[in-house]
Protein backbone atom coordinates (compact mmCIF):
# COMPACT_ATOMS: atom_id res chain seq x y z
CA UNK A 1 42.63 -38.47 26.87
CA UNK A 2 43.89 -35.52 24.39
CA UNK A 3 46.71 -33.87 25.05
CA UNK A 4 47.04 -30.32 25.89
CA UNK A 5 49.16 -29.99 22.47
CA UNK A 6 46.11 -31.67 20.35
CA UNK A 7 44.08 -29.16 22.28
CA UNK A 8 45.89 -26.30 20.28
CA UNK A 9 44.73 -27.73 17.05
CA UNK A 10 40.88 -28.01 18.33
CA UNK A 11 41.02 -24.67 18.86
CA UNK A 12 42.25 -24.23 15.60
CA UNK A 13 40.06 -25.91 13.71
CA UNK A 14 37.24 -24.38 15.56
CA UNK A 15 38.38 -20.40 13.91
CA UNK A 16 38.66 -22.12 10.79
CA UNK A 17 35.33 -24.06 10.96
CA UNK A 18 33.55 -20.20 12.02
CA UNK A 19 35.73 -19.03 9.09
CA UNK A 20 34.36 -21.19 6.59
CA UNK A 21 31.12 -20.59 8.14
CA UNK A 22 30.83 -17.10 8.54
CA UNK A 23 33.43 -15.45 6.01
CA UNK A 24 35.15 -12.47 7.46
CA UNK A 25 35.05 -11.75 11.02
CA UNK A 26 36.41 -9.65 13.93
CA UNK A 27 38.19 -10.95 17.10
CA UNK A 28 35.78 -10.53 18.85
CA UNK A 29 33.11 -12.31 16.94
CA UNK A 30 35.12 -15.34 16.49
CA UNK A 31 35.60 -15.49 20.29
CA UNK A 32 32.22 -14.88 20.77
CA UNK A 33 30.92 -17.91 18.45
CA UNK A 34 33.46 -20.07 19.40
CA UNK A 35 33.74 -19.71 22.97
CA UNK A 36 37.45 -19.52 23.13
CA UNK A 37 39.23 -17.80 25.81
CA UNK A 38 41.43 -15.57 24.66
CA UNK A 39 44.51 -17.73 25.26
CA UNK A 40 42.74 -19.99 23.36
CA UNK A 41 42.15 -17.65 20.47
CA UNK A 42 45.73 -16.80 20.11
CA UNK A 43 46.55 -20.31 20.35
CA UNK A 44 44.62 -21.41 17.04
CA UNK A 45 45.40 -18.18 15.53
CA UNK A 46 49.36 -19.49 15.57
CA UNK A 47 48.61 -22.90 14.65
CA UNK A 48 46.55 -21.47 11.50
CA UNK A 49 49.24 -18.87 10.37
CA UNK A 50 51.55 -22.06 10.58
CA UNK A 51 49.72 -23.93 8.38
CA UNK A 52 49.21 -20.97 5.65
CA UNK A 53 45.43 -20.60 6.14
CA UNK A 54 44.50 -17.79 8.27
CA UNK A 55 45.00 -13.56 7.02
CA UNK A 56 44.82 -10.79 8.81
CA UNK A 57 42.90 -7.80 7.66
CA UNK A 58 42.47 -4.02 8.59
CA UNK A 59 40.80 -4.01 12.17
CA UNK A 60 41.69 -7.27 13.72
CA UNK A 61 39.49 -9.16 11.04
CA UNK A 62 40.29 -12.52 9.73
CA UNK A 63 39.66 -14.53 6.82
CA UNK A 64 40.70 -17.80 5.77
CA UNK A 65 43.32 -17.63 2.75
CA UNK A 66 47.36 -17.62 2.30
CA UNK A 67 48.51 -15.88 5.59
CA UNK A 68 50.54 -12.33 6.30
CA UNK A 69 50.96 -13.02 10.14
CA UNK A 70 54.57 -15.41 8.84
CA UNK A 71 56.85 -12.44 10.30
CA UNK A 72 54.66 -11.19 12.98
CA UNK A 73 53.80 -15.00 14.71
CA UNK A 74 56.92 -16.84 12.93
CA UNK A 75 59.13 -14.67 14.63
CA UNK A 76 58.17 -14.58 18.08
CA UNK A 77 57.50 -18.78 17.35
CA UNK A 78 61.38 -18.79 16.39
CA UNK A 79 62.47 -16.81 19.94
CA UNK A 80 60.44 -18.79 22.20
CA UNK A 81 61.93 -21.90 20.62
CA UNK A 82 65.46 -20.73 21.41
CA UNK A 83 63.72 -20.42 24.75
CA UNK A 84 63.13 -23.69 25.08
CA UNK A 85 65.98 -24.68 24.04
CA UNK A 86 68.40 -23.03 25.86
CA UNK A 87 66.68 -23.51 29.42
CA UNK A 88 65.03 -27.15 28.49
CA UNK A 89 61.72 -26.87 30.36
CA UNK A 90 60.03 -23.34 30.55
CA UNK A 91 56.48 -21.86 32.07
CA UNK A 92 54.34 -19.07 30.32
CA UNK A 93 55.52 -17.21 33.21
CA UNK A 94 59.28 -17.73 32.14
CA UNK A 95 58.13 -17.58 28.42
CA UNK A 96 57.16 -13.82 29.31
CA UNK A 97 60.02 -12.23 30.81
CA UNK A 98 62.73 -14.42 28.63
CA UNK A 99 61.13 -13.21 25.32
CA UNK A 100 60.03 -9.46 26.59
CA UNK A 101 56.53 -9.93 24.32
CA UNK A 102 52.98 -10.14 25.34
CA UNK A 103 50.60 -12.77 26.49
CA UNK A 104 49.12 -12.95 22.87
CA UNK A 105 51.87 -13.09 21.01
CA UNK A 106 53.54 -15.92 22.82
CA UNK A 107 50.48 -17.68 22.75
CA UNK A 108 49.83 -17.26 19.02
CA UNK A 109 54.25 -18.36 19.21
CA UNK A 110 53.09 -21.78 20.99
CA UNK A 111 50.28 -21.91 18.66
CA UNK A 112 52.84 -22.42 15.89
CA UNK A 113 55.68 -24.87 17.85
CA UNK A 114 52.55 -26.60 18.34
CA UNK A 115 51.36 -27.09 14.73
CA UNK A 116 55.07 -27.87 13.91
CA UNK A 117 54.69 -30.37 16.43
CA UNK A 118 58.12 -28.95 17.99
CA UNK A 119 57.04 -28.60 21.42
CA UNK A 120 55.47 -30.54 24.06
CA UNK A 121 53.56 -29.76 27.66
CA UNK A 122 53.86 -32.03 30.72
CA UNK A 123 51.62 -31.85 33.70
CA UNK A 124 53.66 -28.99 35.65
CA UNK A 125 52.17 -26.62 32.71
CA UNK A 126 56.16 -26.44 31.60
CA UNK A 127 57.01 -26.95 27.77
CA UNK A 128 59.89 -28.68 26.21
CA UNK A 129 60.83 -29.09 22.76
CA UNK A 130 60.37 -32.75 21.36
């Protein structure tokens, strides 16, 4: 059984793989080929930016290639990490009203602990850093 974690990366790979595919797109194109929730979207749009593969154009369209989301995802990444590590286990919930940012943008945050393979989620839906 996959973890939720490894989960992030499917989600990943499945942008990339439309990416590849398709060329440019729009949000909601990818979502709409892929099937991804949003969550989901955001997810594997952090775990792309981390690995230097995913840019964001005019619009909300992407394209695979060297990424400019670094300051907009790495940030938020770097201040739910301090999250984590200050109160040990947190929900999205917690997440939320800790950071002050939106639903997307911690999710594209976890998206990137994730690919840095930083944090972890147990069964309670709570992460923890490894």
């Amino acid at each position: 059984m996959r973890s939720n974690i490894e989960k992030f990366g499917t989600s990943a790979g499945e942008i990339w793989n439309v990416l590849y595919n398709k060329g440019s797109l729009n949000k909601k194109k990818i979502i709409e080929t892929t099937k991804l929730n949003n969550k989901n979207f955001y997810i594997g749009l952090g775990w792309l930016a981390r690995e230097n593969k995913i840019f964001k154009e005019k619009k909300s369209y992407y394209r695979l290639d060297n990424t400019n989301l670094t300051g907009e995802i790495g940030k938020v990444a770097g201040r739910i990490w301090k999250i984590i590590d200050i109160w040990d286990e947190v929900d999205i919930t917690s997440i939320k009203k800790l950071s002050g940012v939106d639903d997307n943008q911690i999710f594209s945050g976890l998206g990137w602990l994730a690919r840095e393979d930083k944090i972890e989620l147990d069964e309670k839906q709570k992460f923890r850093l490894k």
